[in-house]
N, C-alpha and C. Protein backbone atom coordinates (compact mmCIF):
# COMPACT_ATOMS: atom_id res chain seq x y z
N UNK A 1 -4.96 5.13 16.19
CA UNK A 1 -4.45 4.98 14.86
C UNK A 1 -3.88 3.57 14.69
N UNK A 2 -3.94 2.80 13.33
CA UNK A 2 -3.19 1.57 13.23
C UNK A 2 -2.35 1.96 12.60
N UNK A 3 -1.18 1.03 13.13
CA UNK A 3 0.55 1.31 12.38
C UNK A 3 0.40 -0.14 11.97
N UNK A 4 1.41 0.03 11.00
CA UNK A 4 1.98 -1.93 10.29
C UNK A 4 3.05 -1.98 11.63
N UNK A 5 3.43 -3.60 11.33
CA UNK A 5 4.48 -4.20 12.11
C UNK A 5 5.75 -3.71 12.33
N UNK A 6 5.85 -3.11 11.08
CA UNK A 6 7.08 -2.49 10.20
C UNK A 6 6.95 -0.89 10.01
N UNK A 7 7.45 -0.23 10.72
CA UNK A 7 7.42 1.23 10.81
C UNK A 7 8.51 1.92 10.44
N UNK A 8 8.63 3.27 9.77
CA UNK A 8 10.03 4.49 10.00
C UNK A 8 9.12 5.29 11.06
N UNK A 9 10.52 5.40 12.25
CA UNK A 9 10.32 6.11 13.40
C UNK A 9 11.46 6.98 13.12
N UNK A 10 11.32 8.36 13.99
CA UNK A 10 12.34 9.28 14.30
C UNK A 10 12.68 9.20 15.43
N UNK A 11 13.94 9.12 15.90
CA UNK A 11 14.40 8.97 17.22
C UNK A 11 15.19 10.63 17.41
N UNK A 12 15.21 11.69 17.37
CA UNK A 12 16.18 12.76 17.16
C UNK A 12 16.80 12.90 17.72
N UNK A 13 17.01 12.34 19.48
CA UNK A 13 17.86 12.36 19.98
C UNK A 13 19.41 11.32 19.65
N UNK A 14 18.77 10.39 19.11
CA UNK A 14 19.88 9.23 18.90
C UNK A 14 20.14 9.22 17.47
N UNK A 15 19.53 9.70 16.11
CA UNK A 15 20.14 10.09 15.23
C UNK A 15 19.25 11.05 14.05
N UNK A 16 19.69 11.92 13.26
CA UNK A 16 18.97 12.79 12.62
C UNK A 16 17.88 11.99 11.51
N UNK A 17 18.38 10.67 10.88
CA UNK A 17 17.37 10.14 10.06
C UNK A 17 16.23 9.68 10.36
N UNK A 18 15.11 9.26 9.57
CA UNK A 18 14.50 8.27 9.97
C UNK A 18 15.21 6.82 10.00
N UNK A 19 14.59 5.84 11.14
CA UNK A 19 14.84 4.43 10.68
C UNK A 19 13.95 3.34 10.86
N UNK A 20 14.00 2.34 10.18
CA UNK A 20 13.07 1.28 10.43
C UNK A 20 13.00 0.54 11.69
N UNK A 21 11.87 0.23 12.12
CA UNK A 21 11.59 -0.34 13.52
C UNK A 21 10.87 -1.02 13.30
N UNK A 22 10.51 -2.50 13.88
CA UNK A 22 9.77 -3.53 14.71
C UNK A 22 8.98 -3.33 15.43
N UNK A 23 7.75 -2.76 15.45
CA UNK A 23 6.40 -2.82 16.23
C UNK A 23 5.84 -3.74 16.84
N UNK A 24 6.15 -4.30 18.08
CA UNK A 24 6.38 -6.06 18.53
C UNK A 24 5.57 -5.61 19.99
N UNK A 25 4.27 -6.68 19.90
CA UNK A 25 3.19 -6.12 20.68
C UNK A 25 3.58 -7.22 22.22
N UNK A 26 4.79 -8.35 21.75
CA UNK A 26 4.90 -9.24 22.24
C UNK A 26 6.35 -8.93 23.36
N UNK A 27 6.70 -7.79 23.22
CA UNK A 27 7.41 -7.22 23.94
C UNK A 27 7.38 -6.54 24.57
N UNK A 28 7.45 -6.16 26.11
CA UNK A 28 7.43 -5.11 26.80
C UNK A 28 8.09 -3.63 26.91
N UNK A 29 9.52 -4.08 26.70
CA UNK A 29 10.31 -2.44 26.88
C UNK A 29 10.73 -2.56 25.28
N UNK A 30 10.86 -1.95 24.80
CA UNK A 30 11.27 -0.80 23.59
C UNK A 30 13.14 -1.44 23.98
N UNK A 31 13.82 -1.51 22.51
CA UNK A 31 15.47 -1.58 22.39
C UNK A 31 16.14 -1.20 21.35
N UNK A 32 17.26 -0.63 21.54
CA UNK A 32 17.62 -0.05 20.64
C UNK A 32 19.17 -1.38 20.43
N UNK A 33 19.68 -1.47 19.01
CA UNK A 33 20.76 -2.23 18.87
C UNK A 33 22.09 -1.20 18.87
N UNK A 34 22.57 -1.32 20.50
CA UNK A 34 23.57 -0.79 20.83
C UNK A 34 25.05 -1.05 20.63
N UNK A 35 26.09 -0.18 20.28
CA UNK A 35 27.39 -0.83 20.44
C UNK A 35 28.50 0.02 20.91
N UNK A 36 29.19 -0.57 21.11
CA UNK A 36 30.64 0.44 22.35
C UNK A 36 30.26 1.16 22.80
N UNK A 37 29.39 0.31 24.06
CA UNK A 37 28.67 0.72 25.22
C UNK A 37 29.25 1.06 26.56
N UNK A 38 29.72 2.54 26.73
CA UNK A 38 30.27 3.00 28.15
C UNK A 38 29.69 3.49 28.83
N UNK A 39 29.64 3.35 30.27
CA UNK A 39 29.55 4.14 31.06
C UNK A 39 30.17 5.37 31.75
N UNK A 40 29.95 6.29 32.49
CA UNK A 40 30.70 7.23 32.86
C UNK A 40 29.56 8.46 34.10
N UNK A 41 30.22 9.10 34.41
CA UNK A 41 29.75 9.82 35.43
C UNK A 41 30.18 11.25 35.58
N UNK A 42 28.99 11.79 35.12
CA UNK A 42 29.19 13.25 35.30
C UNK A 42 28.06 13.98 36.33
N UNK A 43 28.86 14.45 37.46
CA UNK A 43 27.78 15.25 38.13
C UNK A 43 27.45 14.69 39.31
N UNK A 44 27.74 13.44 39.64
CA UNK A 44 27.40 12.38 40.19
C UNK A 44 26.20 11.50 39.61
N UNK A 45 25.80 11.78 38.52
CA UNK A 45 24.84 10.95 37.44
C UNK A 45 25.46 10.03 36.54
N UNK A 46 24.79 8.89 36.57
CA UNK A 46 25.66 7.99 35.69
C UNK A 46 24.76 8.34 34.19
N UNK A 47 25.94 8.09 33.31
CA UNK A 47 25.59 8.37 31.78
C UNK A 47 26.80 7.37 30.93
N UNK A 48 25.47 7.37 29.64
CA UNK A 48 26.37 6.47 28.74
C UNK A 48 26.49 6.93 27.44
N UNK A 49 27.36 6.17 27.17
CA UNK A 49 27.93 6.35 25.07
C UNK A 49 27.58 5.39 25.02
N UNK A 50 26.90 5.52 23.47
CA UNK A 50 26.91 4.28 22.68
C UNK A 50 26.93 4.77 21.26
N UNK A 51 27.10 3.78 20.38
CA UNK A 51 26.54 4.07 18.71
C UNK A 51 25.47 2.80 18.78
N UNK A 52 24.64 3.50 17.81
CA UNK A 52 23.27 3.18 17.12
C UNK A 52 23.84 2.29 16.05
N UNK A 53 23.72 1.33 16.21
CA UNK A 53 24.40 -0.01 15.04
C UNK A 53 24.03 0.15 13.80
N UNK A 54 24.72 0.77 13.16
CA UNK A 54 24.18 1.37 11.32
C UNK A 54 23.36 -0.02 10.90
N UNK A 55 22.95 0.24 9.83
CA UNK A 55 22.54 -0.31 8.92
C UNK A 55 23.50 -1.87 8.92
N UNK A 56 23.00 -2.71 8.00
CA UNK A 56 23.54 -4.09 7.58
C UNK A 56 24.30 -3.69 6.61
N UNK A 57 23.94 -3.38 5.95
CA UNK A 57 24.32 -2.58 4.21
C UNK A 57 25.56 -1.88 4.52
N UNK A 58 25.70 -0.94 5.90
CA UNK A 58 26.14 0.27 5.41
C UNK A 58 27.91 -0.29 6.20
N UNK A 59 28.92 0.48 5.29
CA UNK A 59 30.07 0.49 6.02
C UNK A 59 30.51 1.34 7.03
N UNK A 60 29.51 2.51 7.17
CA UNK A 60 29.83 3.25 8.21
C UNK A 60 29.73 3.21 9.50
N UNK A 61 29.78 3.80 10.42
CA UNK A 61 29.58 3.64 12.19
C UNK A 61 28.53 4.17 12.04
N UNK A 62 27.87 4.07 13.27
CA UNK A 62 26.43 4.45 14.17
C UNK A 62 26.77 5.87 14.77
N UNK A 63 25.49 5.91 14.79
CA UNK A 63 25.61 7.29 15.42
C UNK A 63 26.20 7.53 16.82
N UNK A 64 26.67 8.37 17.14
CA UNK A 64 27.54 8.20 18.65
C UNK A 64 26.49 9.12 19.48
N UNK A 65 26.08 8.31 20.48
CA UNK A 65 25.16 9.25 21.75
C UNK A 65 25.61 8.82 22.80
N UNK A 66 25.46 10.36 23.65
CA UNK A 66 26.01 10.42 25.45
C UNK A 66 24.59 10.92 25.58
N UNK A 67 24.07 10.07 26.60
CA UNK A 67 22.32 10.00 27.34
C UNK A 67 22.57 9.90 28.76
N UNK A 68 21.88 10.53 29.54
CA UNK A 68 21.85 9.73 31.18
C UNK A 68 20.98 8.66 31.46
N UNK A 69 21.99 7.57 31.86
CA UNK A 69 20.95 6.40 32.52
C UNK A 69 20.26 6.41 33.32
N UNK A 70 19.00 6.01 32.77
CA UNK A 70 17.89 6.20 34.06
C UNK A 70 17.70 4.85 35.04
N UNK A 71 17.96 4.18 34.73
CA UNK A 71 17.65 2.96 35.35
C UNK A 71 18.41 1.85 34.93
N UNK A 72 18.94 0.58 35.61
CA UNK A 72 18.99 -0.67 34.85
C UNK A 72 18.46 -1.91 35.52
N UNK A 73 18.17 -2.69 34.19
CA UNK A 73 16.82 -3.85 34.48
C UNK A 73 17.64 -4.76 34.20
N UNK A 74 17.14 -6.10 34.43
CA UNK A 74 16.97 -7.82 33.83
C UNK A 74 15.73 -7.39 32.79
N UNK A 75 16.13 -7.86 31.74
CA UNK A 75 15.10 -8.07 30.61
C UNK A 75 15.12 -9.23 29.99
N UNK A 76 13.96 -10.00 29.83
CA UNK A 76 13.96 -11.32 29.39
C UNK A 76 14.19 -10.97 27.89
N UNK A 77 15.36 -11.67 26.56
CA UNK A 77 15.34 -11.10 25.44
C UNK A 77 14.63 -12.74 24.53
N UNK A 78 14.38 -12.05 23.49
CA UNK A 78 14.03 -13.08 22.54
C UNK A 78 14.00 -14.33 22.99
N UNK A 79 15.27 -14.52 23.25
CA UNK A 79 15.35 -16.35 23.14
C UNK A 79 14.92 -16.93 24.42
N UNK A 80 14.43 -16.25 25.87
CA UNK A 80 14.01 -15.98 26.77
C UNK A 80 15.22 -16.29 28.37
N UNK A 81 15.96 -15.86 27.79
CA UNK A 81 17.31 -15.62 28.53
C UNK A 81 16.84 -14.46 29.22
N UNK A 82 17.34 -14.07 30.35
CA UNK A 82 17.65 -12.53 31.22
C UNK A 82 18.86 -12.22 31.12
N UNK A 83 19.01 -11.04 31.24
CA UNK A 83 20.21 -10.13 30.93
C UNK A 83 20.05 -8.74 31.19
N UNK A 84 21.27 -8.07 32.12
CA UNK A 84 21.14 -6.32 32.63
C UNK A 84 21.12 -5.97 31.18
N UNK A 85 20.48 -5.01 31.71
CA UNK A 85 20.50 -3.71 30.57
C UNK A 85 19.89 -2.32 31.34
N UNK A 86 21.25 -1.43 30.42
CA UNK A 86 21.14 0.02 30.63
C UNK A 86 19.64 0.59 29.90
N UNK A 87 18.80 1.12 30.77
CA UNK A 87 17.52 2.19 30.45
C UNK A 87 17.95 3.54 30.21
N UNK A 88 17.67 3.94 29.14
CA UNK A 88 17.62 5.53 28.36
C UNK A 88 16.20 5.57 28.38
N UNK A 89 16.35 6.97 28.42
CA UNK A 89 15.06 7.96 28.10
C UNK A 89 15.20 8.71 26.94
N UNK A 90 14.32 8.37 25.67
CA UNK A 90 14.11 8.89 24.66
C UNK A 90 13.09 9.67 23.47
N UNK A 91 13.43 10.35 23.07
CA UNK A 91 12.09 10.92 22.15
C UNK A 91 11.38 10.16 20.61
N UNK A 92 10.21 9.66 20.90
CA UNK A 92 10.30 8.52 19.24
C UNK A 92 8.96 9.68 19.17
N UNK A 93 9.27 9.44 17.25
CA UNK A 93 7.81 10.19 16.99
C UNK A 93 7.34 9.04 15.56
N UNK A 94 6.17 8.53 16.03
CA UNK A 94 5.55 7.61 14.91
C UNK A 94 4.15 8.23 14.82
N UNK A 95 4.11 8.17 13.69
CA UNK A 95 2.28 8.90 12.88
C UNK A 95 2.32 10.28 13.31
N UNK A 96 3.15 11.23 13.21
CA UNK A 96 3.18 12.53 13.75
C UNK A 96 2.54 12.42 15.07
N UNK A 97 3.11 11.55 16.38
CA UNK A 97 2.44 11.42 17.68
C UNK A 97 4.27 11.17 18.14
N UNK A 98 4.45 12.33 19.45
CA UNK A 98 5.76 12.19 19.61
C UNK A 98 5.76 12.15 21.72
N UNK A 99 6.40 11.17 21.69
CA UNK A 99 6.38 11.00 22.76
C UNK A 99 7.51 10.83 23.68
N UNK A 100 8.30 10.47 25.23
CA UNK A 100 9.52 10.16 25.44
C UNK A 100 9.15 9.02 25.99
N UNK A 101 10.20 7.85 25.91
CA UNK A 101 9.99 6.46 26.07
C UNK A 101 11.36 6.13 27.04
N UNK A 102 11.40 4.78 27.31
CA UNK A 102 12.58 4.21 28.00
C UNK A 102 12.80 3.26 26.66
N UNK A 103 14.10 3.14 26.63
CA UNK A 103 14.63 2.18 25.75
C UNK A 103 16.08 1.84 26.62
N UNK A 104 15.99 -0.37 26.30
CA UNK A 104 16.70 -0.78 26.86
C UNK A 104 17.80 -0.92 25.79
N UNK A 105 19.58 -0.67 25.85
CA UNK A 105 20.32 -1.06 25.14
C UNK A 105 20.85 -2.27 25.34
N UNK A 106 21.25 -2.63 24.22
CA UNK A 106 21.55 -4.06 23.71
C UNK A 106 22.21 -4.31 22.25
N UNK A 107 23.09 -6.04 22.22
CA UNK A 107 23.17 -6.04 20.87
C UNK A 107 21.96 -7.01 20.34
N UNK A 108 21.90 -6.07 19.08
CA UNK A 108 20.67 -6.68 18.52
C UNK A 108 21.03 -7.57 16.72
N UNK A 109 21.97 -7.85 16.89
CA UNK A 109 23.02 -9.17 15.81
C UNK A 109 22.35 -9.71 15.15
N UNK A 110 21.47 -10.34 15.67
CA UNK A 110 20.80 -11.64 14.94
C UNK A 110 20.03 -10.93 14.59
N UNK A 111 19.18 -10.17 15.04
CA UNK A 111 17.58 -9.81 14.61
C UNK A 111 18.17 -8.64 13.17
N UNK A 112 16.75 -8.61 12.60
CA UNK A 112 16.57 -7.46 11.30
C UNK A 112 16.04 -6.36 11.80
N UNK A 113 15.90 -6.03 13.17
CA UNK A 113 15.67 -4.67 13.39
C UNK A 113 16.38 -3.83 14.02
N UNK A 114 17.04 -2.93 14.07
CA UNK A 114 17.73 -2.19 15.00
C UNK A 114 17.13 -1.48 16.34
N UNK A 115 16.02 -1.42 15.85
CA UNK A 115 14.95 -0.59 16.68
C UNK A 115 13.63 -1.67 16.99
N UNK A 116 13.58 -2.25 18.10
CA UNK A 116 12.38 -2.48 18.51
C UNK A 116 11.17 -1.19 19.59
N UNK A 117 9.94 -1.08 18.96
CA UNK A 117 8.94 -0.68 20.05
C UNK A 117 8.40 -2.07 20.67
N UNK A 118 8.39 -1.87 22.06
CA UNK A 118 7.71 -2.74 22.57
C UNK A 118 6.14 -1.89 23.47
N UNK A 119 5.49 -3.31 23.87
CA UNK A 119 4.19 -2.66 23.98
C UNK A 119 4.05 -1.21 25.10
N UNK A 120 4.94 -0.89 25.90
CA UNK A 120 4.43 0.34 26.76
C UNK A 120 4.56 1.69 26.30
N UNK A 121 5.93 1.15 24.79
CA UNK A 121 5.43 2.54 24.27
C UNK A 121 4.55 2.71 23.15
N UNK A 122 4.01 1.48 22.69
CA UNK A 122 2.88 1.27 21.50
C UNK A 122 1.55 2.21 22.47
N UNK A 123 1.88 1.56 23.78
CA UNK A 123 0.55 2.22 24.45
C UNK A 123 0.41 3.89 24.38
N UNK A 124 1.17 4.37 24.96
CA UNK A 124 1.92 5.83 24.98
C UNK A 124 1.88 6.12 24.07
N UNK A 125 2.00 5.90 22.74
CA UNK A 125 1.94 6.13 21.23
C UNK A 125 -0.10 6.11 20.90
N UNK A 126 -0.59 5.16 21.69
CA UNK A 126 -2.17 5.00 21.54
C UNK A 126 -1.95 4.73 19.79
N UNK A 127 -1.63 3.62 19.46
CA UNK A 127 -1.29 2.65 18.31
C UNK A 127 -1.99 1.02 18.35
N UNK A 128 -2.77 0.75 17.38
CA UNK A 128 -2.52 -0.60 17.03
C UNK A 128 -1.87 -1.07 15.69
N UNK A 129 -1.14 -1.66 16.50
CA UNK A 129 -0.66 -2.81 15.28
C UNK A 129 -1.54 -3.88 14.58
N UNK A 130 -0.78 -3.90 13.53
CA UNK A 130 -2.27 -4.42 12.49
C UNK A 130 -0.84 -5.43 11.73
N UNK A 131 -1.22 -6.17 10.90
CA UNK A 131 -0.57 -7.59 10.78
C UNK A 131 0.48 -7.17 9.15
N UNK A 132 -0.17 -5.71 8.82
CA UNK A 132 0.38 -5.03 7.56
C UNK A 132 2.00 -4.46 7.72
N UNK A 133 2.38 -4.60 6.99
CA UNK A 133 3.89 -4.14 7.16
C UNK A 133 4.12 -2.72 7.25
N UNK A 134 3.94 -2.00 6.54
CA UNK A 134 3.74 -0.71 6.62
C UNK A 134 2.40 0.38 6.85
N UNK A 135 2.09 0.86 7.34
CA UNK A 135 0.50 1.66 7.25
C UNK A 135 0.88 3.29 7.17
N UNK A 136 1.66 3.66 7.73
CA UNK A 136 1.70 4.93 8.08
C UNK A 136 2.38 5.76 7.01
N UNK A 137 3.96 5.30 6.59
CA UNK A 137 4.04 5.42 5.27
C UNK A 137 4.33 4.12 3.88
N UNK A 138 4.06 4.52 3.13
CA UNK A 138 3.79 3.44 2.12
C UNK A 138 4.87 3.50 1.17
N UNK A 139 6.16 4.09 1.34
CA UNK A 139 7.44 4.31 0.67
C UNK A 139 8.05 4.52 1.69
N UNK A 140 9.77 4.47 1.46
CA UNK A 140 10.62 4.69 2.09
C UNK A 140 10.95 6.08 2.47
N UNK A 141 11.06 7.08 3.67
CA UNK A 141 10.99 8.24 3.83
C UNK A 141 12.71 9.11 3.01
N UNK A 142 12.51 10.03 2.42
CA UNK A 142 13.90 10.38 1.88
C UNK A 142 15.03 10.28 3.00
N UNK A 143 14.89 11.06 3.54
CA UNK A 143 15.84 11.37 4.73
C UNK A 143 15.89 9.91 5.58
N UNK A 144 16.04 8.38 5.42
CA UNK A 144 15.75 6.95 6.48
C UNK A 144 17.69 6.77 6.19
N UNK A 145 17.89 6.10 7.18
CA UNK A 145 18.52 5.10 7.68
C UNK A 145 17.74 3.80 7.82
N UNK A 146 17.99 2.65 6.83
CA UNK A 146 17.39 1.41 7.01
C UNK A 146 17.98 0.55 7.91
């Protein structure tokens, strides 16, 4: 299936709306724009809190999620700096195709997306990106978080 650049994904574990995401073929791991980021340990498993960085627009907080960390990496970001980051395991569903992914947290400040896919879960998704902004839906979904 081709998706635009510019997608609404459902994440349900990390919050009930849809939201807009960055389909970035030029990226490897998938990120979510994280904030008041803890760690903690239950079980002898390490796990984290975070909120999902609302909207630009919005005055409210992010959604608050406790996930277990699966892993943490060096990830080269944008500006091609390295930097740790905590790996979650998550559920995204784009074009009614729902899959679980790793997503690295981070702040994502500068950029206009809150949500990047990067290419391993475009693959996993069996998606191309096409140079169109939107493909999949062609309006804003009722139920989005932008």
């Amino acid at each position: 299936m081709i998706v635009g650049w510019k997608e609404y994904v459902l994440l349900p574990e990390i919050q009930p709306a849809a939201i807009r995401a960055k389909l970035d073929t030029g990226a490897l791991t998938s990120s979510l724009d994280a904030r008041d980021i803890k760690t903690f340990w239950v079980g002898g498993a390490e796990h984290v809190e975070f909120r999902l960085a609302p909207p630009r627009s919005s005055t409210l907080e992010g959604s608050l999620c406790r996930v277990p960390v699966i892993d943490r990496r060096v990830v080269r970001n944008s500006g091609g700096h390295e930097e740790s980051r905590i790996i979650i395991l998550s559920t995204i569903v784009l074009a009614e195709q729902t899959i679980q992914t790793e997503f690295s947290l981070t702040r994502r400040d500068p950029m206009n997306f809150r949500v990047l896919i990067g290419r391993r879960s475009l693959a996993a998704l069996n998606v191309a990106v096409s140079s169109t902004e939107h493909s999949v839906l062609s309006e804003t979904p009722l139920d989005v978080n932008p």
